[in-house]
Protein backbone atom coordinates (compact mmCIF):
# COMPACT_ATOMS: atom_id res chain seq x y z
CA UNK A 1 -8.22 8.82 -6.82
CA UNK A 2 -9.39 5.14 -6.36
CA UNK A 3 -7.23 3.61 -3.50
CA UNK A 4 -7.16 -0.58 -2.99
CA UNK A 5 -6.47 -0.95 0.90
CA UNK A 6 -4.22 -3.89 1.63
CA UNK A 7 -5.43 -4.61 5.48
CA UNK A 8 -4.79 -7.77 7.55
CA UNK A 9 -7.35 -10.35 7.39
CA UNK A 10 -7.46 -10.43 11.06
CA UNK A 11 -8.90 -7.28 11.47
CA UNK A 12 -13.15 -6.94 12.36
CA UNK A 13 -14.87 -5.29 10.14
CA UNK A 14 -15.45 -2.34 12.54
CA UNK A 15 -11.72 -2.24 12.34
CA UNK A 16 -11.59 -2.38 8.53
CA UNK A 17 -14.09 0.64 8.37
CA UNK A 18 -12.60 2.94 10.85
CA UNK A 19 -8.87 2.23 9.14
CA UNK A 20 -10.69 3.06 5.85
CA UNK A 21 -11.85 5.85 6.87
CA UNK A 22 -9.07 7.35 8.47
CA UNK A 23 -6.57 6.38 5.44
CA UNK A 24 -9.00 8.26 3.32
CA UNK A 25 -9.23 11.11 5.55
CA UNK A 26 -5.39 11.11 5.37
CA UNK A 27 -4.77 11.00 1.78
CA UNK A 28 -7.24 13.39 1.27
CA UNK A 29 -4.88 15.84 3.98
CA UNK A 30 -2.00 14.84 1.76
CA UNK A 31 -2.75 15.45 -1.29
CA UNK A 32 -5.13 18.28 -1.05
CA UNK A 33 -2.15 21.29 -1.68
CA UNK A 34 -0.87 19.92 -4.93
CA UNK A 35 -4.77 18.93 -6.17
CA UNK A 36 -7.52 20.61 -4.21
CA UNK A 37 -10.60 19.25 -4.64
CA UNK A 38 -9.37 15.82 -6.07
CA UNK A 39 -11.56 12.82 -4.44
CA UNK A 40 -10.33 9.81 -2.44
CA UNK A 41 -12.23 6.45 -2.74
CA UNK A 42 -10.70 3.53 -1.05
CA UNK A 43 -12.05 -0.33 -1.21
CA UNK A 44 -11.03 -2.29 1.05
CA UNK A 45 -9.17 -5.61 0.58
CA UNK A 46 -12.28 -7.85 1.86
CA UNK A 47 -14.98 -5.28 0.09
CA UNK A 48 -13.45 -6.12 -2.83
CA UNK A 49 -12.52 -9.89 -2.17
CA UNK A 50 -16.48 -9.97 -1.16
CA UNK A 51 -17.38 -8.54 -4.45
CA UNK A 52 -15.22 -10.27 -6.69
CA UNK A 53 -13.77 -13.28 -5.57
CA UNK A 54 -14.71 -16.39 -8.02
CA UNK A 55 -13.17 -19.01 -5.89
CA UNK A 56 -9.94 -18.60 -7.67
CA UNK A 57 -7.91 -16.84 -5.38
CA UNK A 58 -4.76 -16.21 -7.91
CA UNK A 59 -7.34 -14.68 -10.45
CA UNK A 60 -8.40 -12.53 -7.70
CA UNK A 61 -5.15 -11.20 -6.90
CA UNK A 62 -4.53 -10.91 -10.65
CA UNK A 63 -8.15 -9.41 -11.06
CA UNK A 64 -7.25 -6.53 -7.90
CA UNK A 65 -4.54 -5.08 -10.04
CA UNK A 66 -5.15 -5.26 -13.72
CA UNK A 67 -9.39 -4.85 -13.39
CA UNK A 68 -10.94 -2.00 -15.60
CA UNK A 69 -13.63 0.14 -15.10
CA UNK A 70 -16.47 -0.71 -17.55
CA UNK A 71 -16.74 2.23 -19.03
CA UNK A 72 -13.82 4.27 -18.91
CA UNK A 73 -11.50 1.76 -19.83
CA UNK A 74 -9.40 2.83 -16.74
CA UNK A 75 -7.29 0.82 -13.85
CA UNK A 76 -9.67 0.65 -11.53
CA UNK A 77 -7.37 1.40 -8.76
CA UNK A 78 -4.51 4.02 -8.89
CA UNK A 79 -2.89 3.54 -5.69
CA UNK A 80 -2.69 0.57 -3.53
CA UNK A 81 -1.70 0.95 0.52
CA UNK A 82 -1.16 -1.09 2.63
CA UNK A 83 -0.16 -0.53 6.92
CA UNK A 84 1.57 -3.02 9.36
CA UNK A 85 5.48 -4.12 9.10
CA UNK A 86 4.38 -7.86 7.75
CA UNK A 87 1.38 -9.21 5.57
CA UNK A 88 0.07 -12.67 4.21
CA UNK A 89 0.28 -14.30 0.55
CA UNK A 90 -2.69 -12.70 -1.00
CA UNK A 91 -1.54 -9.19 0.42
CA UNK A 92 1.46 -10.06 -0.82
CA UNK A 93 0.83 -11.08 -4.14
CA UNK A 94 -1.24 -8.23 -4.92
CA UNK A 95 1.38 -5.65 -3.27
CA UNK A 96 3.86 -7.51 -5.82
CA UNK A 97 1.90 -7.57 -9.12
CA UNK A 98 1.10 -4.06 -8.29
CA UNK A 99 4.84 -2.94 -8.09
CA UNK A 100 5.84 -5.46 -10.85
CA UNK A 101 3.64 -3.29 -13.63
CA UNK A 102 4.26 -0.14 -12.20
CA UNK A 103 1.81 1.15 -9.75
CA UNK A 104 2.09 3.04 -6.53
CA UNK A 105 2.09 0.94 -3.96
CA UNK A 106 2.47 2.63 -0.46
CA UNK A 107 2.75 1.82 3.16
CA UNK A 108 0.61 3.86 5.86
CA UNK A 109 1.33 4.14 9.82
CA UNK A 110 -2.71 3.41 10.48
CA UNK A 111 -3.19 7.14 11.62
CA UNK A 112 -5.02 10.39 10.52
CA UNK A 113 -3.27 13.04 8.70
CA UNK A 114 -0.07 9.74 9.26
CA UNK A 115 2.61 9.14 7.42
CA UNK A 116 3.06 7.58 4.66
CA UNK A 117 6.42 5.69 2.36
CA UNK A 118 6.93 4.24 -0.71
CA UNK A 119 7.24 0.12 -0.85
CA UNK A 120 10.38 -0.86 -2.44
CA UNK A 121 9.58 -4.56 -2.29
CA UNK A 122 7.72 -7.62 -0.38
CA UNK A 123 10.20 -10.17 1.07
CA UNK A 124 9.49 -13.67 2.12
CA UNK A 125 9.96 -14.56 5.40
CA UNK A 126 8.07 -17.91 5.95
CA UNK A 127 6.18 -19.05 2.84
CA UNK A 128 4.40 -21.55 5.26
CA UNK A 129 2.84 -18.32 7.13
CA UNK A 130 -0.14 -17.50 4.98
CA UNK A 131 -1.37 -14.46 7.10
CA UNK A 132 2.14 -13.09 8.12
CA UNK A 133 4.78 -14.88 6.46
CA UNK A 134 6.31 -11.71 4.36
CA UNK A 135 7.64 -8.88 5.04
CA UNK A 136 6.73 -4.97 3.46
CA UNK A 137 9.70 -3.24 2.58
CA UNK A 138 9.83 0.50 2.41
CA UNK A 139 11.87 3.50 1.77
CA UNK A 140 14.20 4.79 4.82
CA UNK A 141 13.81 8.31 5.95
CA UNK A 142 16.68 10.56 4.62
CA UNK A 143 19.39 11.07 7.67
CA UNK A 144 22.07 14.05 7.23
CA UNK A 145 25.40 12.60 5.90
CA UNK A 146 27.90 13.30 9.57
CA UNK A 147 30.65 15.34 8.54
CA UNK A 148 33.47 13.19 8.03
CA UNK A 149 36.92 13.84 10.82
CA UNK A 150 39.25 15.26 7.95
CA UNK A 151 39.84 18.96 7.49
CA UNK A 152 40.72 20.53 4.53
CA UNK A 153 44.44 20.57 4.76
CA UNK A 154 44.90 16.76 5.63
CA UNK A 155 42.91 16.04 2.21
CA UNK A 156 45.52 18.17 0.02
């Protein structure tokens, strides 16, 4: 599995290795009952951005989601994550692409084996705040329903 890590451009890039790490290490927890044995790569955003940025940075984001391997003809990426409560346009933009044709996106609490939820959307909070100006939306946690305060016989 080929995983596209959505990290904060703030962070050093001691910081982006050790997160990359540890989110592989964590997928790798997760999914190792239901496919033992399968392989987790994950990219991070600057490796990537390093690698193929062009100058152009809506083709980038364009490039992140819909790229190809060479050979195989396959996404390049199969899963895109993505930690933190609020991200900047290009996270953004990639995040929304991503959801808008399909993929996985997911969000990740930064820890090893962590916890992980499903992104239901990006919102926009300030468009003006490139690096933190939106919002990641995910999935609440399932609560038990209270019982509700009528018995049987008041409901007949």
């Amino acid at each position: 599995m080929k995983v596209f890590y959505a990290h904060p451009a703030s962070i050093s890039p001691q910081g982006i290795e050790r997160d990359t790490q540890l989110l592989k290490e964590a997928l790798e927890l997760k999914y190792q009952r239901f496919h033992p044995g399968r392989h987790v790569r994950v990219r991070s955003g600057r490796s990537d951005h390093h690698v193929h940025y062009r100058g152009d940075w809506e083709a980038w984001q364009q490039s992140v989601v819909n790229r190809k391997h060479v050979t195989t003809g396959e996404l390049l990426y199969d899963l895109f994550a993505v930690s933190g409560n609020r991200c900047g346009r290009a996270t953004a933009n990639i995040l929304r692409l991503a959801m808008e044709s399909g993929r996985k996106v997911i969000w990740w609490d930064g820890q090893s084996p962590g916890q992980f939820k499903r992104v239901l959307s990006i919102r926009v909070n300030d468009e003006e705040d490139w690096t933190g100006g939106w919002e990641i939306v995910c999935d609440l946690p399932k609560t038990e329903q209270l019982p509700l305060p009528f018995s049987k016989e008041a409901s007949q």
